[in-house]
N, C-alpha and C. Protein backbone atom coordinates (compact mmCIF):
# COMPACT_ATOMS: atom_id res chain seq x y z
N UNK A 1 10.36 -36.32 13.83
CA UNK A 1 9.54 -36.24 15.02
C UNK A 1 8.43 -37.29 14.98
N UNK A 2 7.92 -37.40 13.91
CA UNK A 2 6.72 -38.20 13.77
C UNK A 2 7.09 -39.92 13.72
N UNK A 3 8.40 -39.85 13.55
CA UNK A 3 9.04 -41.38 13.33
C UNK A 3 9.38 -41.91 15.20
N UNK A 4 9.69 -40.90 16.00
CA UNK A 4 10.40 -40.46 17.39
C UNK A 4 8.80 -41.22 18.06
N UNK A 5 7.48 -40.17 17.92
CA UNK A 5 6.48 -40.58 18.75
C UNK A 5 6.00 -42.30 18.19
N UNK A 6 6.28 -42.49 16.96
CA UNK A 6 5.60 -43.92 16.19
C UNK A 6 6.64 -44.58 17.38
N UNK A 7 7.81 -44.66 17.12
CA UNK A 7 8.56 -45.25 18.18
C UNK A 7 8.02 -45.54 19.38
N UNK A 8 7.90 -44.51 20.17
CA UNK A 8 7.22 -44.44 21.48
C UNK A 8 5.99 -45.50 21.72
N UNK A 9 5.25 -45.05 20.90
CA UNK A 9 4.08 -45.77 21.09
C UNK A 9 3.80 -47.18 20.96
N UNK A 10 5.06 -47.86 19.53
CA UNK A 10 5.40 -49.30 19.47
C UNK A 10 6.00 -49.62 20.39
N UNK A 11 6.82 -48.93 21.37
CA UNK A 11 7.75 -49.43 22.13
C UNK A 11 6.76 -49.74 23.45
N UNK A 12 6.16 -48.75 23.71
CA UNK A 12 4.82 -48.58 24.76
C UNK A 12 3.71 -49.87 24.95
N UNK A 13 3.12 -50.16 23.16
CA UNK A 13 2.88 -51.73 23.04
C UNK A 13 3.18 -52.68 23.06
N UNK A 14 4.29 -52.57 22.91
CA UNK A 14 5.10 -53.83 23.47
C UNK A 14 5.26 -54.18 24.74
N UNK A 15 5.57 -52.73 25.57
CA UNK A 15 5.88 -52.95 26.45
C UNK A 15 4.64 -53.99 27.57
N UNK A 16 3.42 -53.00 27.24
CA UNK A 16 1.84 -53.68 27.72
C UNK A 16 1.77 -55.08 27.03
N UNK A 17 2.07 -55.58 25.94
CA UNK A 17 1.62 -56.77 25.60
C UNK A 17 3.01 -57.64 26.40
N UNK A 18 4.17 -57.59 26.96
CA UNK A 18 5.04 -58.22 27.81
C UNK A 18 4.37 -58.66 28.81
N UNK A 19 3.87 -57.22 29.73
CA UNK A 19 3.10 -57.42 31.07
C UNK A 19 1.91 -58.51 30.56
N UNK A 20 1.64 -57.93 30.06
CA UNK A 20 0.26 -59.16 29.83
C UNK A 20 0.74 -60.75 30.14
N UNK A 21 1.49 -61.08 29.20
CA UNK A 21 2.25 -62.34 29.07
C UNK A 21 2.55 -62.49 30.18
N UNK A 22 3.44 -62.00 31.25
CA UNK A 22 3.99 -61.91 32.40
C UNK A 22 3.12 -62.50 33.04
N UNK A 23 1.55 -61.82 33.15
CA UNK A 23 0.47 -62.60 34.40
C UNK A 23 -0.10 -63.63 33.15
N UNK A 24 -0.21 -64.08 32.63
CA UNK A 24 -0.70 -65.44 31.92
C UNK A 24 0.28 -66.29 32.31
N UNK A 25 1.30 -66.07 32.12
CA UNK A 25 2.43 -66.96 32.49
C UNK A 25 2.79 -67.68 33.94
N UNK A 26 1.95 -66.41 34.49
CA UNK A 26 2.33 -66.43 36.17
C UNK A 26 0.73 -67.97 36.54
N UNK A 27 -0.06 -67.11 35.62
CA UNK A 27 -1.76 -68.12 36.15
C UNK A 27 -1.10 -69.48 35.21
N UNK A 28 -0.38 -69.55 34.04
CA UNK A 28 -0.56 -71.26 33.66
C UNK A 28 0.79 -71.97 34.65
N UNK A 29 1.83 -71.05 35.44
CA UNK A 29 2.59 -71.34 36.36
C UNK A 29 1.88 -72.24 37.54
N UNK A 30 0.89 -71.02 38.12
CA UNK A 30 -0.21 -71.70 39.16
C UNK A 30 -0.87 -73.25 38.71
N UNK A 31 -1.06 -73.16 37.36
CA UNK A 31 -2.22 -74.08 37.25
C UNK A 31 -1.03 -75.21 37.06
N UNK A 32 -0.45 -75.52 36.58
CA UNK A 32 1.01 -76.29 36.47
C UNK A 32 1.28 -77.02 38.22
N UNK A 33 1.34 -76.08 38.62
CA UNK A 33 2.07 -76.37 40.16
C UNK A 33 0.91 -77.50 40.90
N UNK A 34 -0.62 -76.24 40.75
CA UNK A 34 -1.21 -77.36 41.70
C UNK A 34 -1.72 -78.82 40.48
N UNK A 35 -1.61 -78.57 39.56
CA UNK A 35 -2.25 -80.28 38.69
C UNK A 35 -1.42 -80.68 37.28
N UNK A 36 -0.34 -81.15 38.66
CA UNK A 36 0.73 -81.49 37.77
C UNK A 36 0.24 -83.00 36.07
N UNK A 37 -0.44 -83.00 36.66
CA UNK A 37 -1.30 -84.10 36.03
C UNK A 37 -2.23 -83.73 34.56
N UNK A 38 -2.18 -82.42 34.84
CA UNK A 38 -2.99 -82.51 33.45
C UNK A 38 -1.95 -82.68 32.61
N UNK A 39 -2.49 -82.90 31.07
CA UNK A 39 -2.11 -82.37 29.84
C UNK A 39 -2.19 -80.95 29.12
N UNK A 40 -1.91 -80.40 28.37
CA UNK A 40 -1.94 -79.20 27.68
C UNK A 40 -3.56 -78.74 27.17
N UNK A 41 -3.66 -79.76 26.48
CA UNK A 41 -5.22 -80.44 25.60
C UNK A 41 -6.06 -80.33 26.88
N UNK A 42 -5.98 -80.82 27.95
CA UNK A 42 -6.87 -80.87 28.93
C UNK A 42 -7.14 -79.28 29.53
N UNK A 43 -6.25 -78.69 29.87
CA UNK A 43 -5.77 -77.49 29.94
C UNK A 43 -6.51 -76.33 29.06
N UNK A 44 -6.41 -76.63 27.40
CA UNK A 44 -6.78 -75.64 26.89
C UNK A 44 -8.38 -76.35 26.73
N UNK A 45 -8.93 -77.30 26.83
CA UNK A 45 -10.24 -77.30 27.15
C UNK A 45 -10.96 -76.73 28.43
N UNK A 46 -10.37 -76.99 29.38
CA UNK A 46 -11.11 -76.33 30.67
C UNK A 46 -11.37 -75.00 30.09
N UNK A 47 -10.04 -73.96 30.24
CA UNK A 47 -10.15 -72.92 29.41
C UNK A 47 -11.15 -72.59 28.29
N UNK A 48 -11.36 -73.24 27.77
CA UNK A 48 -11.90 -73.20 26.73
C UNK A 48 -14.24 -72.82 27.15
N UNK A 49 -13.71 -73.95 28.32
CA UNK A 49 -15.16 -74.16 28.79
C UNK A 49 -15.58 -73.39 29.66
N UNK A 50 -14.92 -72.37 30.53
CA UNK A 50 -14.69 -71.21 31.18
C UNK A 50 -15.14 -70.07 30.35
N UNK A 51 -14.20 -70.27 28.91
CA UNK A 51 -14.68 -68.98 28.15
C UNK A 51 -16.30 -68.89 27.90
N UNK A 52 -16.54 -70.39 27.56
CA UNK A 52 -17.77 -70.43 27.24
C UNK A 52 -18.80 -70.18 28.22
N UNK A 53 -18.60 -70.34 29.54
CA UNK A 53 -19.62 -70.19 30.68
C UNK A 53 -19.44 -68.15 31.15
N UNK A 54 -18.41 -68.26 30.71
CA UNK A 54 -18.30 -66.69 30.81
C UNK A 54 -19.28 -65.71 30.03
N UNK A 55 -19.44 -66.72 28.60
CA UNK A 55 -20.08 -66.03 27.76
C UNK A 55 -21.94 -66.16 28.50
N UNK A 56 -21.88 -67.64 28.62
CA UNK A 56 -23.42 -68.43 29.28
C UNK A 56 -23.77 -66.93 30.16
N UNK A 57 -23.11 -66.38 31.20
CA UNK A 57 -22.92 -65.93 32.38
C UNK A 57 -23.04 -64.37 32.34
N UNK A 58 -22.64 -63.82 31.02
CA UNK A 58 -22.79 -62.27 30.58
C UNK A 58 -24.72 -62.27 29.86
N UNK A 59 -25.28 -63.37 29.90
CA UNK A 59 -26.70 -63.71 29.52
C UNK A 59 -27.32 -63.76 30.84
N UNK A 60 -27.01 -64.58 31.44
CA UNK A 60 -27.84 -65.03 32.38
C UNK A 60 -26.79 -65.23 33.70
N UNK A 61 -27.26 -63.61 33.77
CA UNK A 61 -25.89 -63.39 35.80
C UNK A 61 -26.62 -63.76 37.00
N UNK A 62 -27.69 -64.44 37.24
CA UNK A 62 -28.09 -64.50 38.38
C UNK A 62 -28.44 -66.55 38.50
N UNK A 63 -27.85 -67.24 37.58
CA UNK A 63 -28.15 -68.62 37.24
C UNK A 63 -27.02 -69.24 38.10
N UNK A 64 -27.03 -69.84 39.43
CA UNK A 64 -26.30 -69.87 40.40
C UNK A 64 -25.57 -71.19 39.79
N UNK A 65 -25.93 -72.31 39.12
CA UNK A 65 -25.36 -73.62 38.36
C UNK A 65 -24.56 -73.43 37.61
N UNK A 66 -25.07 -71.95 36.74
CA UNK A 66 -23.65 -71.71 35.79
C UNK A 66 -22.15 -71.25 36.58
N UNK A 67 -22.31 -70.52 37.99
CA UNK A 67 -21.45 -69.71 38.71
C UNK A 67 -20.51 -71.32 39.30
N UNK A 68 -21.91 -72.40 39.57
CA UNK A 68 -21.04 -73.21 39.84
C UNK A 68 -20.18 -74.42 39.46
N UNK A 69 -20.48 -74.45 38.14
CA UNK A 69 -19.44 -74.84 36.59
C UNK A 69 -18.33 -74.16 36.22
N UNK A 70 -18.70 -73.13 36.48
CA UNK A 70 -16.98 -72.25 36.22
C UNK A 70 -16.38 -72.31 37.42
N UNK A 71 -17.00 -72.07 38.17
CA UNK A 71 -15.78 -72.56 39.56
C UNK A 71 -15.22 -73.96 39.47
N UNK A 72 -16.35 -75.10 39.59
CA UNK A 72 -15.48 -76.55 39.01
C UNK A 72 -14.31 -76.53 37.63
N UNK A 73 -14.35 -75.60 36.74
CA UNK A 73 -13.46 -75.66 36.00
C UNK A 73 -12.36 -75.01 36.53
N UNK A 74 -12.45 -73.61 37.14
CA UNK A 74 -11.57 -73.38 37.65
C UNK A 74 -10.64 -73.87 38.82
N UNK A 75 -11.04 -74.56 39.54
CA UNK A 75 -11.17 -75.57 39.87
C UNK A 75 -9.92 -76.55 39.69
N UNK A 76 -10.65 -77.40 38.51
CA UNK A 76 -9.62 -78.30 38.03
C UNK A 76 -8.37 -77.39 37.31
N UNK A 77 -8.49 -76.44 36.84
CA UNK A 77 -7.17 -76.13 36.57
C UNK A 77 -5.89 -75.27 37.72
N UNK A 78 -6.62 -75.23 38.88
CA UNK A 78 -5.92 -75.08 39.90
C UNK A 78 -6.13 -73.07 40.42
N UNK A 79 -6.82 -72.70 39.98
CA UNK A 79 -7.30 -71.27 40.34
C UNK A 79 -8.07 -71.54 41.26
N UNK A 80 -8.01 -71.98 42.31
CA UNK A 80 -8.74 -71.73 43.61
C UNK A 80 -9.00 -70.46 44.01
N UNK A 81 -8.72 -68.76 43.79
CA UNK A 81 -9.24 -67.66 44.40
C UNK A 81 -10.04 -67.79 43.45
N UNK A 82 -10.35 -68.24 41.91
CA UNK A 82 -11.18 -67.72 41.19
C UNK A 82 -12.83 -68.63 41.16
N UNK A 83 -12.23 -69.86 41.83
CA UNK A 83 -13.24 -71.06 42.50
C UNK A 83 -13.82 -70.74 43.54
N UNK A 84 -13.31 -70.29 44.49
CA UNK A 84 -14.13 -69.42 45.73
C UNK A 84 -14.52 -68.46 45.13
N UNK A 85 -14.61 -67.50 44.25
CA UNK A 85 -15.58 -66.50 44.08
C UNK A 85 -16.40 -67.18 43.38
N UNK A 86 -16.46 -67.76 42.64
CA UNK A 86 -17.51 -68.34 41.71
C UNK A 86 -18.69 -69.03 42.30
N UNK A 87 -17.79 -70.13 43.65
CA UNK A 87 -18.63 -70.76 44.55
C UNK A 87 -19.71 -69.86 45.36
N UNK A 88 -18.77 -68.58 45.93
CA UNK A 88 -19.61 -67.68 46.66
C UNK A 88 -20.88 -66.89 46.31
N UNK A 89 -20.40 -66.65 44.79
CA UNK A 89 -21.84 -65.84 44.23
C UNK A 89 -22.55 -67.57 43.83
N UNK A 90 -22.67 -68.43 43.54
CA UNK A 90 -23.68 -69.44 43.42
C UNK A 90 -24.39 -69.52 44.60
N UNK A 91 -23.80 -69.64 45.75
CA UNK A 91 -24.18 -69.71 47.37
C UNK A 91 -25.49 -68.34 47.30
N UNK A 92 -24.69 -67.38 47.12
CA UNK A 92 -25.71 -66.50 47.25
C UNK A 92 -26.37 -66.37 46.75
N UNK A 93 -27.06 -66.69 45.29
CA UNK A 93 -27.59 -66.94 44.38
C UNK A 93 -28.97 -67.80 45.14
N UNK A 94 -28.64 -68.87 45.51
CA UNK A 94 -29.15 -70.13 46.02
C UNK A 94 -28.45 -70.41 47.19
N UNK A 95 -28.72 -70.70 48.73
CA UNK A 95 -28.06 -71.01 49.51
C UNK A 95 -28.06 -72.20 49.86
N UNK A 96 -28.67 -73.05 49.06
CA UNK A 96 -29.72 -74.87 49.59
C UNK A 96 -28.97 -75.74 48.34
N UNK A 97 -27.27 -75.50 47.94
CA UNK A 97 -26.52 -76.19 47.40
C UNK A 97 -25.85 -77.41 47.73
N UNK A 98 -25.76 -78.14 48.19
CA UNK A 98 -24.87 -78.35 48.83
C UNK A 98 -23.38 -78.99 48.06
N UNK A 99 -23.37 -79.41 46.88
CA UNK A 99 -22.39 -79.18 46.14
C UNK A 99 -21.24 -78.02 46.15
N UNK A 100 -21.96 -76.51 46.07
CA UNK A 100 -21.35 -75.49 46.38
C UNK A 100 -20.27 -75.34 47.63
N UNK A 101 -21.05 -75.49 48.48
CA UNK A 101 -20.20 -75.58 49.80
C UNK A 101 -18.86 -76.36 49.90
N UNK A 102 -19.69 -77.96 49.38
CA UNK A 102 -18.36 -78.46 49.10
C UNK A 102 -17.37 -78.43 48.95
N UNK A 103 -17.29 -77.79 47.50
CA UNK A 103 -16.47 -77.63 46.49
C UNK A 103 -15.69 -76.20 46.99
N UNK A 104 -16.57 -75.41 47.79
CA UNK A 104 -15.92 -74.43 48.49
C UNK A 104 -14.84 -74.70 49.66
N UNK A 105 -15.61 -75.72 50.35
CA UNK A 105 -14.60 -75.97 51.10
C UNK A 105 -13.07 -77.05 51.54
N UNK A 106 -13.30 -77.64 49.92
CA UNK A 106 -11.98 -78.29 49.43
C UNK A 106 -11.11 -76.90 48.84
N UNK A 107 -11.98 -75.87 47.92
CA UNK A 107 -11.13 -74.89 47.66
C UNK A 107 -10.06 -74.21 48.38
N UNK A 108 -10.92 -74.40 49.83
CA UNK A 108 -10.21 -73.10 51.00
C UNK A 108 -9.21 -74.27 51.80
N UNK A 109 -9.61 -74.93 51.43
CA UNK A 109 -8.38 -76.04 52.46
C UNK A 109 -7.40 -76.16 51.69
N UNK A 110 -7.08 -75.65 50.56
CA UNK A 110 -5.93 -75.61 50.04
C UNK A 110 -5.06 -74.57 50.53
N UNK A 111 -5.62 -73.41 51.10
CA UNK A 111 -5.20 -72.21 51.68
C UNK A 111 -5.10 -72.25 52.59
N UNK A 112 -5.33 -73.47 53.30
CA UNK A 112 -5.93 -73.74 54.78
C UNK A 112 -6.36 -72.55 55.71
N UNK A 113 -7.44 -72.43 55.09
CA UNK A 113 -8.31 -71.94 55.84
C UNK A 113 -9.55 -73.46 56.50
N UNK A 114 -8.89 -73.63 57.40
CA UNK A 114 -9.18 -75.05 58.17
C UNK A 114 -10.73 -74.94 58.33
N UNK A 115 -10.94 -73.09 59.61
CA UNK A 115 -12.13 -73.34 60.08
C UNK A 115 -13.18 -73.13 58.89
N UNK A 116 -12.96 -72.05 58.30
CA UNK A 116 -14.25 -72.03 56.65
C UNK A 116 -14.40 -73.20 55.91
N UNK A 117 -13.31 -73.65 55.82
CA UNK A 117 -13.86 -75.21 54.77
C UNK A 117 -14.47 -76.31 56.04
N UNK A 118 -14.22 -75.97 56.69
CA UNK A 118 -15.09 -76.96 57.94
C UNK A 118 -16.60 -76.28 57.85
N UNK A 119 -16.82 -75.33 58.26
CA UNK A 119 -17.89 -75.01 58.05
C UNK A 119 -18.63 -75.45 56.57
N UNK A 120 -17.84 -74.91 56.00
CA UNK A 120 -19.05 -75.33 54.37
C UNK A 120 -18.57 -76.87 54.71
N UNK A 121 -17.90 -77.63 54.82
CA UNK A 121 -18.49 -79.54 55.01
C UNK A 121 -19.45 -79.20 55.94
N UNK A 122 -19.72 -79.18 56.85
CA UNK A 122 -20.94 -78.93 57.68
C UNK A 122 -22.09 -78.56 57.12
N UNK A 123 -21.75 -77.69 56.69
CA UNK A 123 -23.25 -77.20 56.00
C UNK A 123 -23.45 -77.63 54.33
N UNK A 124 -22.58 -78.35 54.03
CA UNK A 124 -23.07 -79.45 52.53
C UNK A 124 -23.44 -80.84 53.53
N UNK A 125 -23.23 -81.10 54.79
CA UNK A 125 -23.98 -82.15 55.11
C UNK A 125 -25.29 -81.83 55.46
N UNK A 126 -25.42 -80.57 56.08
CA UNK A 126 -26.96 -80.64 56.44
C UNK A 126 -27.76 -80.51 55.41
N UNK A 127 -27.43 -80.29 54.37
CA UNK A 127 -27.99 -79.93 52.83
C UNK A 127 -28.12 -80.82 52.39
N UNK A 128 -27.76 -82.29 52.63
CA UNK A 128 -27.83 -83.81 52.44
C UNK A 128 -26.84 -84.10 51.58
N UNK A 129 -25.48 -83.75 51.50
CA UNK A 129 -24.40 -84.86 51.25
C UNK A 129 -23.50 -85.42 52.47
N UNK A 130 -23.88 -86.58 52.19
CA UNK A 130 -23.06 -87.49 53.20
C UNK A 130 -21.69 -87.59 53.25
N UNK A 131 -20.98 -87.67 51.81
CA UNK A 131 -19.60 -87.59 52.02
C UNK A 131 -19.15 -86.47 52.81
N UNK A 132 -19.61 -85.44 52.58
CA UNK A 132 -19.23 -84.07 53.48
C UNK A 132 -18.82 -84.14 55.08
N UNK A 133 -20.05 -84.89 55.49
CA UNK A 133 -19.88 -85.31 56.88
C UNK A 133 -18.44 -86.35 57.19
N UNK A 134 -18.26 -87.46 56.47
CA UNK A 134 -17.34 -88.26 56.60
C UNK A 134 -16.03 -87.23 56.10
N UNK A 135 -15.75 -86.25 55.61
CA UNK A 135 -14.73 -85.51 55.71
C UNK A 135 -14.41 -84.74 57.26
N UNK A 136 -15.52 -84.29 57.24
CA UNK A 136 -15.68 -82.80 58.46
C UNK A 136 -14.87 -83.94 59.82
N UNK A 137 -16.18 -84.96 59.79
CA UNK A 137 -15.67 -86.27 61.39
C UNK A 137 -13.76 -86.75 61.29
N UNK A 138 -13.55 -86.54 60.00
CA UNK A 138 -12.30 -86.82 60.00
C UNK A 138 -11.29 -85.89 60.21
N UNK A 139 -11.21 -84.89 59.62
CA UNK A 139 -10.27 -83.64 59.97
C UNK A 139 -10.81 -82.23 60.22
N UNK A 140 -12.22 -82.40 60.99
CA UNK A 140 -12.55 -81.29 61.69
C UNK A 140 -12.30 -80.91 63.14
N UNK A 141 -11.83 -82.19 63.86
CA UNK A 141 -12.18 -82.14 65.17
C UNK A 141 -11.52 -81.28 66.15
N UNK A 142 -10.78 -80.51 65.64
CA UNK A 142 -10.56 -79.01 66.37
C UNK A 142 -11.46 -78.17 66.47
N UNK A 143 -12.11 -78.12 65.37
CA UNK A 143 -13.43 -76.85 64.85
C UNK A 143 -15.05 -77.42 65.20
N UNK A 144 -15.72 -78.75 65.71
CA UNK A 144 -16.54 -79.54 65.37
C UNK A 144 -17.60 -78.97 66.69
N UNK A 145 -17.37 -78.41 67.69
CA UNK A 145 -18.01 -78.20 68.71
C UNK A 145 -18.39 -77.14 68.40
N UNK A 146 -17.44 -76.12 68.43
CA UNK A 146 -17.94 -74.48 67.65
C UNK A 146 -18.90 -74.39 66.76
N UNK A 147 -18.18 -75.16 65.27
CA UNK A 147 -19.29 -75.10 64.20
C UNK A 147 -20.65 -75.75 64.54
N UNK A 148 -20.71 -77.07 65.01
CA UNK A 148 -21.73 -77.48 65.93
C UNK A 148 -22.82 -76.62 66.02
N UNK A 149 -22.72 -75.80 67.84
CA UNK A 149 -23.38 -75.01 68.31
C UNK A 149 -23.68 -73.82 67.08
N UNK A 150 -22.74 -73.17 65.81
CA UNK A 150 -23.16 -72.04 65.17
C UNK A 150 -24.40 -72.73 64.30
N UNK A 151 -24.10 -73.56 63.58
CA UNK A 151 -24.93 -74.40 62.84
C UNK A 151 -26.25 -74.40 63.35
N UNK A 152 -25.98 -74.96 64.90
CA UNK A 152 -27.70 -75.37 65.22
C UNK A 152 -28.22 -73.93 66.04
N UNK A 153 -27.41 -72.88 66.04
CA UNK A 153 -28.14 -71.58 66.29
C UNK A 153 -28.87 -71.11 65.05
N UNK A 154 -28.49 -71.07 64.14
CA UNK A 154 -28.77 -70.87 62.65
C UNK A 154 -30.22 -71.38 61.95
């Protein structure tokens, strides 16, 4: 009997440490697809620098620069849902980024979400980056009147 439940329970761990593997496999799948370009080495450094801002970040949760370093890492390794959250709590943190926005709204145009990443270029230009603007004038001009008028109600 006691050999029957040992069974069970190895079989049980195993089974959980599979699943596990399963979604790691699935996120270095993601990160693969969108940057076909990295290396491995490059790869397990981002990672690496993530862990570390994770750690920065369990110290000091309200430091909106650190929120927005782990999003740039995440970022480059192609986790864009985990780059928009990161971006979002920095935003809120501090709303007078304009890096943030940015970087938010290259994130969401991968999802195309057209009109939100238009908006954050908009509002990383009024925050004073210029490149922002020379994006928005280029492939906003469906959204540019709307955001416009919300902007200057604001």
């Amino acid at each position: 009997m006691k050999f029957l439940i040992l069974y069970v329970l190895l079989f049980a761990f195993g089974f959980m440490n599979a699943q596990q593997t399963q979604v790691d496999s699935a996120q270095t799948i993601v990160q693969k697809y969108y940057n076909n370009d990295l290396s491995d080495s490059l790869r397990k450094e981002y990672k690496a620098k993530i862990a570390h801002m994770d750690k920065y970040i369990a110290q000091d949760s309200v430091n909106p620069k650190a929120f927005l370093q782990r999003g740039v890492y995440y970022g480059l390794l192609g986790l864009s849902v985990e780059a928009i959250s990161d971006y979002d709590i920095a935003i809120k943190l501090n709303d007078n980024q304009p890096i943030a926005y940015f970087n938010r709204a290259l994130a969401k145009a991968r999802f195309r979400y057209s009109y939100d990443a238009c908006y954050d270029l908009k509002k990383a230009y009024i925050l004073g980056l210029d490149q922002a603007n020379k994006i928005f004038n280029s492939y906003c001009n469906l959204y540019k009147t709307k955001i416009n008028q919300e902007v200057s109600s604001n």
